[in-house]
Protein backbone atom coordinates (compact mmCIF):
# COMPACT_ATOMS: atom_id res chain seq x y z
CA UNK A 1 -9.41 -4.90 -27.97
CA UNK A 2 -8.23 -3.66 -24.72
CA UNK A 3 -5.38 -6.49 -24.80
CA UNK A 4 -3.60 -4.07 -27.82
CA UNK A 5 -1.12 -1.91 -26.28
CA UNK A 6 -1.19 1.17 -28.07
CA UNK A 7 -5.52 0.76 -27.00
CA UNK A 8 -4.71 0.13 -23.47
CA UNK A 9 -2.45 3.60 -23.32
CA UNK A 10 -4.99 5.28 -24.83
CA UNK A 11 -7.71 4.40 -22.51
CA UNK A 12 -5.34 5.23 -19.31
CA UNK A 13 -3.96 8.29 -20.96
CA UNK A 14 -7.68 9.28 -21.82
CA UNK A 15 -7.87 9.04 -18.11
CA UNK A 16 -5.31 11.26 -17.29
CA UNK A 17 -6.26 14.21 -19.79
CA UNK A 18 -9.51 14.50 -18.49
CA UNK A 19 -8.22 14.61 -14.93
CA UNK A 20 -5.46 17.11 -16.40
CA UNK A 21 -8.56 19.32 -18.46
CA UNK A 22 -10.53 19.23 -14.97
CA UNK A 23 -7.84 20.71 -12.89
CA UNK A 24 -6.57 23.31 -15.61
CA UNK A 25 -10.95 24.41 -15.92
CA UNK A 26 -10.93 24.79 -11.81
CA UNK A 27 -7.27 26.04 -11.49
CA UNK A 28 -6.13 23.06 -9.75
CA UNK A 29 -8.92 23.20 -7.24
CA UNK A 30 -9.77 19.36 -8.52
CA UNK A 31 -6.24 17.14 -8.48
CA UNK A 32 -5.75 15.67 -11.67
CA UNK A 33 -4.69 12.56 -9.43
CA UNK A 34 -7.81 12.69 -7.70
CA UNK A 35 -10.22 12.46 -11.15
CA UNK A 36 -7.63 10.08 -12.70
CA UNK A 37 -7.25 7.69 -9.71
CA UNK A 38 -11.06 7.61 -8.74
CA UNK A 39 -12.24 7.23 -12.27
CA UNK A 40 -9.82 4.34 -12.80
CA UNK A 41 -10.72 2.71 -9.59
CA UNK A 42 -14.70 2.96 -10.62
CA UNK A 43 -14.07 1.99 -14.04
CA UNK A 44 -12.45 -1.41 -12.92
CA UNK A 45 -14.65 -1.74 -9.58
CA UNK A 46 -17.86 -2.16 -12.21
CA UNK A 47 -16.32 -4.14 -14.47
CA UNK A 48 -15.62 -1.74 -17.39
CA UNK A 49 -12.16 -2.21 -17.62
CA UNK A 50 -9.79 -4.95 -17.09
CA UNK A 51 -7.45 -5.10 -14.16
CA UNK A 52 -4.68 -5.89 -16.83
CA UNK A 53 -5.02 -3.08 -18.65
CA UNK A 54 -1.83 -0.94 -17.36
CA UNK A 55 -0.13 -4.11 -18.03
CA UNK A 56 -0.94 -4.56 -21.27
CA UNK A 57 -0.47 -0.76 -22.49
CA UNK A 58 3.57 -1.53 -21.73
CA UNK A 59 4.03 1.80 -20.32
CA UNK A 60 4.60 0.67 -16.64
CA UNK A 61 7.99 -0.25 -17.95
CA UNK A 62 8.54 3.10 -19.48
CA UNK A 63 7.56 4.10 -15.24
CA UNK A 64 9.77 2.15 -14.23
CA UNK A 65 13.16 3.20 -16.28
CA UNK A 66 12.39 6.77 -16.98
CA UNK A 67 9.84 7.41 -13.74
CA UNK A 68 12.15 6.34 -10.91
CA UNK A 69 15.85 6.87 -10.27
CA UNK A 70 16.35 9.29 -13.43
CA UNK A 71 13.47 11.73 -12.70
CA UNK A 72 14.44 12.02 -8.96
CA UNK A 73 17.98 13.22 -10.78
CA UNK A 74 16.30 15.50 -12.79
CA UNK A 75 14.48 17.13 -9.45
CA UNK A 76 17.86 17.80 -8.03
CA UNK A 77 18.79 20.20 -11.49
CA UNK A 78 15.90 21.87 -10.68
CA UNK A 79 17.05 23.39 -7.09
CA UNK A 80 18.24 26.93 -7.91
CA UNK A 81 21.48 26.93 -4.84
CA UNK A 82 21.58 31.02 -5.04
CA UNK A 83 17.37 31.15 -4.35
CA UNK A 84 17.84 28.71 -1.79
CA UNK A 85 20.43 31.43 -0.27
CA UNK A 86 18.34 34.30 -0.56
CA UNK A 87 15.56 33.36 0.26
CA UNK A 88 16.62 30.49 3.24
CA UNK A 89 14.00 31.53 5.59
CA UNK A 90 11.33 30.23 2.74
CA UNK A 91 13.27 27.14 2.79
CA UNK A 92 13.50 26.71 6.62
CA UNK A 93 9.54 27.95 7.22
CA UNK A 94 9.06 25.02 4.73
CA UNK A 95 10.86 22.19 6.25
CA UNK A 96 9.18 23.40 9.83
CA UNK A 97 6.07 22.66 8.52
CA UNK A 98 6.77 19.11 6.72
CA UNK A 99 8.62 18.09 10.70
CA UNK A 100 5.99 18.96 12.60
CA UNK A 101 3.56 17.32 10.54
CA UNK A 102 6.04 14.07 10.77
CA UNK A 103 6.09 14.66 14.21
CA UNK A 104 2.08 14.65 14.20
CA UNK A 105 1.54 12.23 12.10
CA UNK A 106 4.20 9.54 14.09
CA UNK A 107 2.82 9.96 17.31
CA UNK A 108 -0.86 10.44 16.99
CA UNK A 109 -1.72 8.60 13.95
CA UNK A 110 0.27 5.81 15.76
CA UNK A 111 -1.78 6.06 18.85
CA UNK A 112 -4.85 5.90 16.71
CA UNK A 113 -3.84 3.28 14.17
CA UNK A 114 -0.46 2.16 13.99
CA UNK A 115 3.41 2.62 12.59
CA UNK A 116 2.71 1.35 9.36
CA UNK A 117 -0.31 3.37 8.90
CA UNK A 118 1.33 6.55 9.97
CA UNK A 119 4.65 5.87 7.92
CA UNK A 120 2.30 5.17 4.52
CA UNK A 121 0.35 8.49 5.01
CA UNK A 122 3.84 10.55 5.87
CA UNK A 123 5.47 11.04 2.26
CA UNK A 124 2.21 11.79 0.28
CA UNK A 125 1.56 14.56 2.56
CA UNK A 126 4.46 16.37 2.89
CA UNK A 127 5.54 16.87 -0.59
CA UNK A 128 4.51 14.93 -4.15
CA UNK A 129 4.59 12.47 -6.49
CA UNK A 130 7.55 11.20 -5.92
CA UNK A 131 7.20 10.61 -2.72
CA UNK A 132 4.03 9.02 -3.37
CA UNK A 133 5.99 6.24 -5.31
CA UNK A 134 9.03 5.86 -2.99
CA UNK A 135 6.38 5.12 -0.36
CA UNK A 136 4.50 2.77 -2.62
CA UNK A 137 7.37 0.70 -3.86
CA UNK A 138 8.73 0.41 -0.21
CA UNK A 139 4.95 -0.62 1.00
CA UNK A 140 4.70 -2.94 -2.09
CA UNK A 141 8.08 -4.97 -1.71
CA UNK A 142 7.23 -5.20 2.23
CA UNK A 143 4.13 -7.20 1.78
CA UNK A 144 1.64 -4.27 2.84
CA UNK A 145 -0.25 -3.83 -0.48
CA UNK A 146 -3.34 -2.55 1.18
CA UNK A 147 -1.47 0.26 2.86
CA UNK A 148 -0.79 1.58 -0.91
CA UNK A 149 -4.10 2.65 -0.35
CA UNK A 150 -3.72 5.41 2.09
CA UNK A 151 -1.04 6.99 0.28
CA UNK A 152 -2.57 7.13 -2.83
CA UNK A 153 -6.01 8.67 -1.24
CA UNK A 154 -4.00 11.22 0.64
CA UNK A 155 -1.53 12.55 -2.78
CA UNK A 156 -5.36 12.83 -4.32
CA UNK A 157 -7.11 14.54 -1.95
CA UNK A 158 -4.33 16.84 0.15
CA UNK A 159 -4.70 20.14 -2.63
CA UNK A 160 -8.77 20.16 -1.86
CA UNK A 161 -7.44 21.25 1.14
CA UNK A 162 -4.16 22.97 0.84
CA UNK A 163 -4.94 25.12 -2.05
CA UNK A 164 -7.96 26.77 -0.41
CA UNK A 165 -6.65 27.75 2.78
CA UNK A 166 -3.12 29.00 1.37
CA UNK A 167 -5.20 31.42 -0.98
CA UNK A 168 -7.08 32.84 1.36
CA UNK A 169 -4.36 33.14 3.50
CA UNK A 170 -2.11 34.41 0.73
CA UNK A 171 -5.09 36.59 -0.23
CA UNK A 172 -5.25 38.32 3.17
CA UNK A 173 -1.71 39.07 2.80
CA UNK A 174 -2.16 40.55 -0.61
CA UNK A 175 -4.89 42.79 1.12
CA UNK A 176 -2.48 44.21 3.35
CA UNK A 177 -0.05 44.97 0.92
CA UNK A 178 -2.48 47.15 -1.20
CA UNK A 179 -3.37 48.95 2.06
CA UNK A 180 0.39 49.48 2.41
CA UNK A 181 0.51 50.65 -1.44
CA UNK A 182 -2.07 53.13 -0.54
CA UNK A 183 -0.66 54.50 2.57
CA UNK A 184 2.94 54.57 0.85
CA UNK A 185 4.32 52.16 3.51
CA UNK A 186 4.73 49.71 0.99
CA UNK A 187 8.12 48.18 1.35
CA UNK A 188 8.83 45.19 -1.27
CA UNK A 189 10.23 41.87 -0.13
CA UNK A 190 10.99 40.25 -2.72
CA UNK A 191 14.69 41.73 -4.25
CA UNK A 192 16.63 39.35 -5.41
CA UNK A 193 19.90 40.64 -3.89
CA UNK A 194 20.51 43.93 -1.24
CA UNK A 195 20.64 45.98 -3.97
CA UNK A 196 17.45 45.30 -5.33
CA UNK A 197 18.92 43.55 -8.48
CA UNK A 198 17.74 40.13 -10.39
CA UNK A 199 20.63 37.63 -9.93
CA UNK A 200 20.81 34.79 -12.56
CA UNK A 201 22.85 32.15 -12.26
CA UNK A 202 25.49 31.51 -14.97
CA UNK A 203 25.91 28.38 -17.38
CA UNK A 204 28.17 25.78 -15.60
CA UNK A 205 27.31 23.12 -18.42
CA UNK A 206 29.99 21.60 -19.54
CA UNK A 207 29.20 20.72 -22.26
CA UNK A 208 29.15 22.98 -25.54
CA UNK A 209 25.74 23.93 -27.28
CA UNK A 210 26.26 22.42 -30.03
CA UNK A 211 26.36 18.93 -28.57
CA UNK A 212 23.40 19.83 -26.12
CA UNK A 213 21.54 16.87 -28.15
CA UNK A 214 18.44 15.34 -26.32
CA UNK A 215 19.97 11.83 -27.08
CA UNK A 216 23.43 13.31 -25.14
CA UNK A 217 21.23 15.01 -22.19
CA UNK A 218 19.47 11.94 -21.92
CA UNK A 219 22.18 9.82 -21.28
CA UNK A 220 23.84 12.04 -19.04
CA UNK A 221 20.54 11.73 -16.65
CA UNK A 222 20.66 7.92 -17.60
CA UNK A 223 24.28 7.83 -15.78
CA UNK A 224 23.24 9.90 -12.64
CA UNK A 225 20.26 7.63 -12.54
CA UNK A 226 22.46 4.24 -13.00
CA UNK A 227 24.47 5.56 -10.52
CA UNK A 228 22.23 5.97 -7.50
CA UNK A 229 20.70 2.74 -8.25
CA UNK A 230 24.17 1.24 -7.80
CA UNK A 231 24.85 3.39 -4.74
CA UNK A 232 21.00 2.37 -3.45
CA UNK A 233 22.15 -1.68 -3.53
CA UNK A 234 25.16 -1.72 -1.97
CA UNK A 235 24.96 1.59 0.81
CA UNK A 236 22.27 2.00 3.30
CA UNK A 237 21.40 5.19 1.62
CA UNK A 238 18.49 4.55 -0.22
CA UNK A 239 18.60 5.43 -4.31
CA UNK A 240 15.92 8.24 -4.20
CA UNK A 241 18.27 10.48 -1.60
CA UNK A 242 20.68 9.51 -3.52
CA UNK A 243 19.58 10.38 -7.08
CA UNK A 244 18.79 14.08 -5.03
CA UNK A 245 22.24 14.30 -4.11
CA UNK A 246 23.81 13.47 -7.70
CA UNK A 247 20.92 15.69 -9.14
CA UNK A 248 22.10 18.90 -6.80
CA UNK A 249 25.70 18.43 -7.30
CA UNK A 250 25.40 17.58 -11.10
CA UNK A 251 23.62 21.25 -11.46
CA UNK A 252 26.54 22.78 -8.92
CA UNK A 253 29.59 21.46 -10.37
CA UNK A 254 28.60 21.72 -14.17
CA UNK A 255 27.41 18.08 -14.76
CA UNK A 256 24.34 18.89 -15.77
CA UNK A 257 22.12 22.15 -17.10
CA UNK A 258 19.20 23.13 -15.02
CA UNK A 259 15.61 20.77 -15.86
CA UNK A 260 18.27 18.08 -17.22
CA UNK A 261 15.02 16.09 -18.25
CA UNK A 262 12.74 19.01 -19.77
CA UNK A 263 15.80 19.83 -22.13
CA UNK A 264 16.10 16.25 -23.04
CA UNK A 265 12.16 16.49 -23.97
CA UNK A 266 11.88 13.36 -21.89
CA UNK A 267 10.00 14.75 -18.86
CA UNK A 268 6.83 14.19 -19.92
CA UNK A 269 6.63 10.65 -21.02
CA UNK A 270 8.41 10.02 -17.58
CA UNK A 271 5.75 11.96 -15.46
CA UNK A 272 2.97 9.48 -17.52
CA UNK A 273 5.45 6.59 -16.37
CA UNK A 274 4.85 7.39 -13.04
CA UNK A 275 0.98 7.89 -13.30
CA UNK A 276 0.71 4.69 -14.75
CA UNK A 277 2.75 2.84 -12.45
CA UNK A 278 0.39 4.83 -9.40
CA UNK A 279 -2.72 3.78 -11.24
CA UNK A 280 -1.76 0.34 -11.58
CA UNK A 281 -1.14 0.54 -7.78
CA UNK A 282 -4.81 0.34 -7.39
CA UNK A 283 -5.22 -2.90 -9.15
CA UNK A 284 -5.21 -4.52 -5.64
CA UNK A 285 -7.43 -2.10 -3.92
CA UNK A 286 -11.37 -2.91 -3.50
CA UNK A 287 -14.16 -0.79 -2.68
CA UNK A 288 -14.17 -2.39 0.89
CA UNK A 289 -10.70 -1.45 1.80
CA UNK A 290 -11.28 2.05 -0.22
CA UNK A 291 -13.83 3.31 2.33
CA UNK A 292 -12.04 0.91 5.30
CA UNK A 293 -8.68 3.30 4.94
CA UNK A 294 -10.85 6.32 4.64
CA UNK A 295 -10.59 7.21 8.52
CA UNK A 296 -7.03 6.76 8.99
CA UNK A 297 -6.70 9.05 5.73
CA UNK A 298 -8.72 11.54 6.95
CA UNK A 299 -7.04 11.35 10.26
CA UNK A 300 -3.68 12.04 8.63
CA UNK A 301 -4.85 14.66 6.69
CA UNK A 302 -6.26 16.69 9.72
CA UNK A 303 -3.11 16.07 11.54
CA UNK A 304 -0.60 16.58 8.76
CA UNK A 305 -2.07 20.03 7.84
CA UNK A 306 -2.56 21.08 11.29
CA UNK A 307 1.35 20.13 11.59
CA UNK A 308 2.30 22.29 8.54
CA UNK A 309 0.11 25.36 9.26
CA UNK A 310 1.86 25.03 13.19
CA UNK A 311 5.29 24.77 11.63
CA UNK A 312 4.61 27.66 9.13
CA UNK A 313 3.44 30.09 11.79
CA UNK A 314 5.95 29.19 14.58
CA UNK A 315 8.91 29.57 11.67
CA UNK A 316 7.09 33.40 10.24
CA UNK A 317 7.43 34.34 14.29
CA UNK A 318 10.65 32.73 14.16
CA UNK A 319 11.68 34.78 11.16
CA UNK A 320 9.34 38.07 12.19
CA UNK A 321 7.34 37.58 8.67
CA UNK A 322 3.67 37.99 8.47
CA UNK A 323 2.14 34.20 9.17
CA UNK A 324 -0.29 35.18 6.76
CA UNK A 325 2.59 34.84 4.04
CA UNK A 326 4.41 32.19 5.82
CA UNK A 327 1.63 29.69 6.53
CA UNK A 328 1.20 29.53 2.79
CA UNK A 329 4.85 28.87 1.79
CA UNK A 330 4.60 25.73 4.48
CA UNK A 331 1.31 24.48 2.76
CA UNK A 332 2.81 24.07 -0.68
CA UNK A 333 4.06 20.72 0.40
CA UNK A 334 0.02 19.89 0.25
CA UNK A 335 0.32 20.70 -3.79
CA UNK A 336 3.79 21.83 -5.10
CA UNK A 337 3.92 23.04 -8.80
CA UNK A 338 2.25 24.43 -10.68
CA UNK A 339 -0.37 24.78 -8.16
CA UNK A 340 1.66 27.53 -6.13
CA UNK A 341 2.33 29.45 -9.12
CA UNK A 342 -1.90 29.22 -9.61
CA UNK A 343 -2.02 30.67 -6.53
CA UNK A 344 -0.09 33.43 -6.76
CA UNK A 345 -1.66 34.13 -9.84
CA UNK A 346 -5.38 33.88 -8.76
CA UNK A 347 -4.53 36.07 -5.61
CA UNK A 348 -2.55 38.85 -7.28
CA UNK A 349 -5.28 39.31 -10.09
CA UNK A 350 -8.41 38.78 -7.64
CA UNK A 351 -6.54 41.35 -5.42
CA UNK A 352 -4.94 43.77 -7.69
CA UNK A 353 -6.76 46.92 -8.87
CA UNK A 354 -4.39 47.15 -11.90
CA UNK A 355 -1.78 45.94 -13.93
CA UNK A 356 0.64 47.46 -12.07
CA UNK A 357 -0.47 46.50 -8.29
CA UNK A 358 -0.93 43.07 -9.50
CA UNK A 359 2.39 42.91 -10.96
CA UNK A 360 4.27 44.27 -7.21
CA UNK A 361 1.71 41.34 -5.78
CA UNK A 362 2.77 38.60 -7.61
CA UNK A 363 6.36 39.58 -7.24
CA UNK A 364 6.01 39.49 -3.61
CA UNK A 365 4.66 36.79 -3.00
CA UNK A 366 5.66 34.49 -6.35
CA UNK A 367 9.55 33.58 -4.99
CA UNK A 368 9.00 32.48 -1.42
CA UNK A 369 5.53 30.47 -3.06
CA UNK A 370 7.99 28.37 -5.70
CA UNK A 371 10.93 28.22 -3.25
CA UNK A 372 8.61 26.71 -0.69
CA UNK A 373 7.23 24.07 -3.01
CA UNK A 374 10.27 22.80 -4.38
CA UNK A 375 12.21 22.66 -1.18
CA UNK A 376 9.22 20.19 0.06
CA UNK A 377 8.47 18.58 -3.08
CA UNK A 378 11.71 18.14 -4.14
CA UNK A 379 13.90 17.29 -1.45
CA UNK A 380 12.02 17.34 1.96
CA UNK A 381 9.26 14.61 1.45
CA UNK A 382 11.50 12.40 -0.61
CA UNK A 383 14.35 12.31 1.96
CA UNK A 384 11.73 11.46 4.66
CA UNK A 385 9.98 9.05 2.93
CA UNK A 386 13.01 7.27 1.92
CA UNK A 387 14.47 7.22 5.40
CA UNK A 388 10.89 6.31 7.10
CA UNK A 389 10.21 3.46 4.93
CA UNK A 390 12.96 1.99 5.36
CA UNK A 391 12.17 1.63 9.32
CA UNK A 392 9.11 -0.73 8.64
């Protein structure tokens, strides 16, 4: 039964849903990952499921096409160059936070363990998914399939302890802006330009609407994606800094619209791509090595976030902003989107007294939150997971 492919999706996809229901019912508190990857792992550790049963559902191949160079593409088109302007400090507190963790990580996990171990954690932590897989693949086509394991654990686990701390954080900081609000010091923060004005960015897309097709977009994302593979064989760059790069400068010169792969309704079939070829990751993994890797992964994940909170409050001193708001943008690397929009959201309504103070909240504190997460998810921890892995 299991050997049918349209079965064997199911089953994993079954798998991911409830992982996806858990985290929506606790607000992201529980990592889908974490209830996807650890349910799979049990499932096939007692003998309830085959170990060939990713293979046989076919969709590591849809992973592999539409989950790799193409979605990294698709990541660039979602940078937004004129919030990355205004709101650079966000974008520099951020990348502190992922370099000192690095820096952490590289010297003490090294001293504890070794290179490879502190290279596989590195990726995971400071930023997402992606990440996750660049440091996979690298680990996987270098021999060191039992490393796969510490990455994995940490992309699973890092939001049980991110999330927390940047809400309460982020929730002390709300607290001081409703004290402001009451003493009428309250300044806001969060204008989009000098004058206090929204700025949206115009249409560069080439192309007209009416050919805006999902086949068309798709194909367009299939050439940036073609092309970085191409660049990735024959240049020392590797493809996933370089599908970043065509991604970016796609959205800047017109190439492509903004979320390239949402318009083309292909994103989520390619985000399931990449879950399944994560979860088939763990084929190799047994319970020994499981709980053998779990002291280097704790180890990195005490380092890491002590590296990120260090880089967030040195770069808020830097910057003269209140740590308590720039320790937070720093630890969305530990869970990205939509887990720092969550946040905001959670804080500004636990905080708020009314509509209206929980509106001037959430504005405040919304921008800096997203700009944060995609500046680590999307660029930071790829780039130095491409570049790290490559020094194994």
């Amino acid at each position: 039964m299991f050997q049918e492919p349209v079965v064997a999706a199911m089953v994993i996809l079954g798998l991911i849903a409830v992982g996806e229901a858990i985290s929506i019912a606790t607000k992201a508190r529980v990592p889908m990952l974490f209830i996807s990857l650890m349910g799979y792992l049990v499932l096939v550790w007692t003998g309830v499921l085959p170990k060939s049963l990713i293979e046989d559902s076919g969709f590591v191949a849809v992973g592999t096409v539409l989950g790799t160079a193409p979605i990294i593409v698709h990541m660039g088109t979602l940078i937004p160059m004129r919030s990355i302007k205004i709101q650079w400090k966000a974008v520099v507190i951020a990348l502190l936070g992922i370099l000192l963790a690095s820096v952490f990580i590289l010297t003490l996990i090294t001293l504890l363990f070794d290179y490879e171990v502190a290279v596989a954690g590195i990726g995971p932590l400071t930023g997402g998914i992606i990440a996750l897989l660049v440091t996979s693949e690298g680990l996987k086509e270098l021999g060191l399939v039992s490393l796969v394991t510490i990455p994995v654990l940490i992309m699973a686990l890092q939001s049980l302890v991110g999330i927390p701390l940047a809400t309460n954080l982020l929730r002390k900081y709300a607290l001081k802006i409703r004290s402001g609000m009451d003493a009428g010091t309250y300044v806001s923060e969060c204008n989009e330009n000098e004058k206090g004005e929204k700025i949206e960015e115009k249409d560069k897309f080439f192309l007209p609407e009416k050919y805006r097709s999902n086949l068309i977009l798709l194909f367009l994302l299939f050439i940036g994606g073609a092309l970085a593979v191409i660049l990735g064989k024959y240049t020392i760059i590797p493809y996933s800094i370089w599908s970043l790069i065509i991604g970016v400068t796609g959205r800047v010169i017109g190439f492509y619209p903004d979320r390239v792969m949402e318009r083309a309704n292909a994103f989520t079939v390619g985000m399931a791509g990449i879950l399944f070829l994560i979860i088939v990751m763990m084929n190799d993994i047994t319970f020994s090595m499981f709980l053998n890797y779990l002291p280097q992964v704790l180890a990195i994940l005490l380092l890491g976030v002590a590296g990120i909170v260090l880089g967030g409050f040195l770069g808020s001193k830097l910057f003269k902003w209140d740590p308590l708001k720039g320790i937070p943008v720093a630890l969305t690397a530990t869970f990205g989107f939509p887990g720092d929009y969550i946040v905001c959201e959670e804080v500004s309504r636990s905080v708020g007294r009314n509509k209206e103070e929980e509106q001037k909240i959430f504005d405040e504190i919304l921008t800096p939150m997203l700009v944060g997460g995609f500046t680590t998810v999307t660029f930071g921890s790829v780039v130095i997971a491409s570049i790290l892995i490559k020094t194994l």
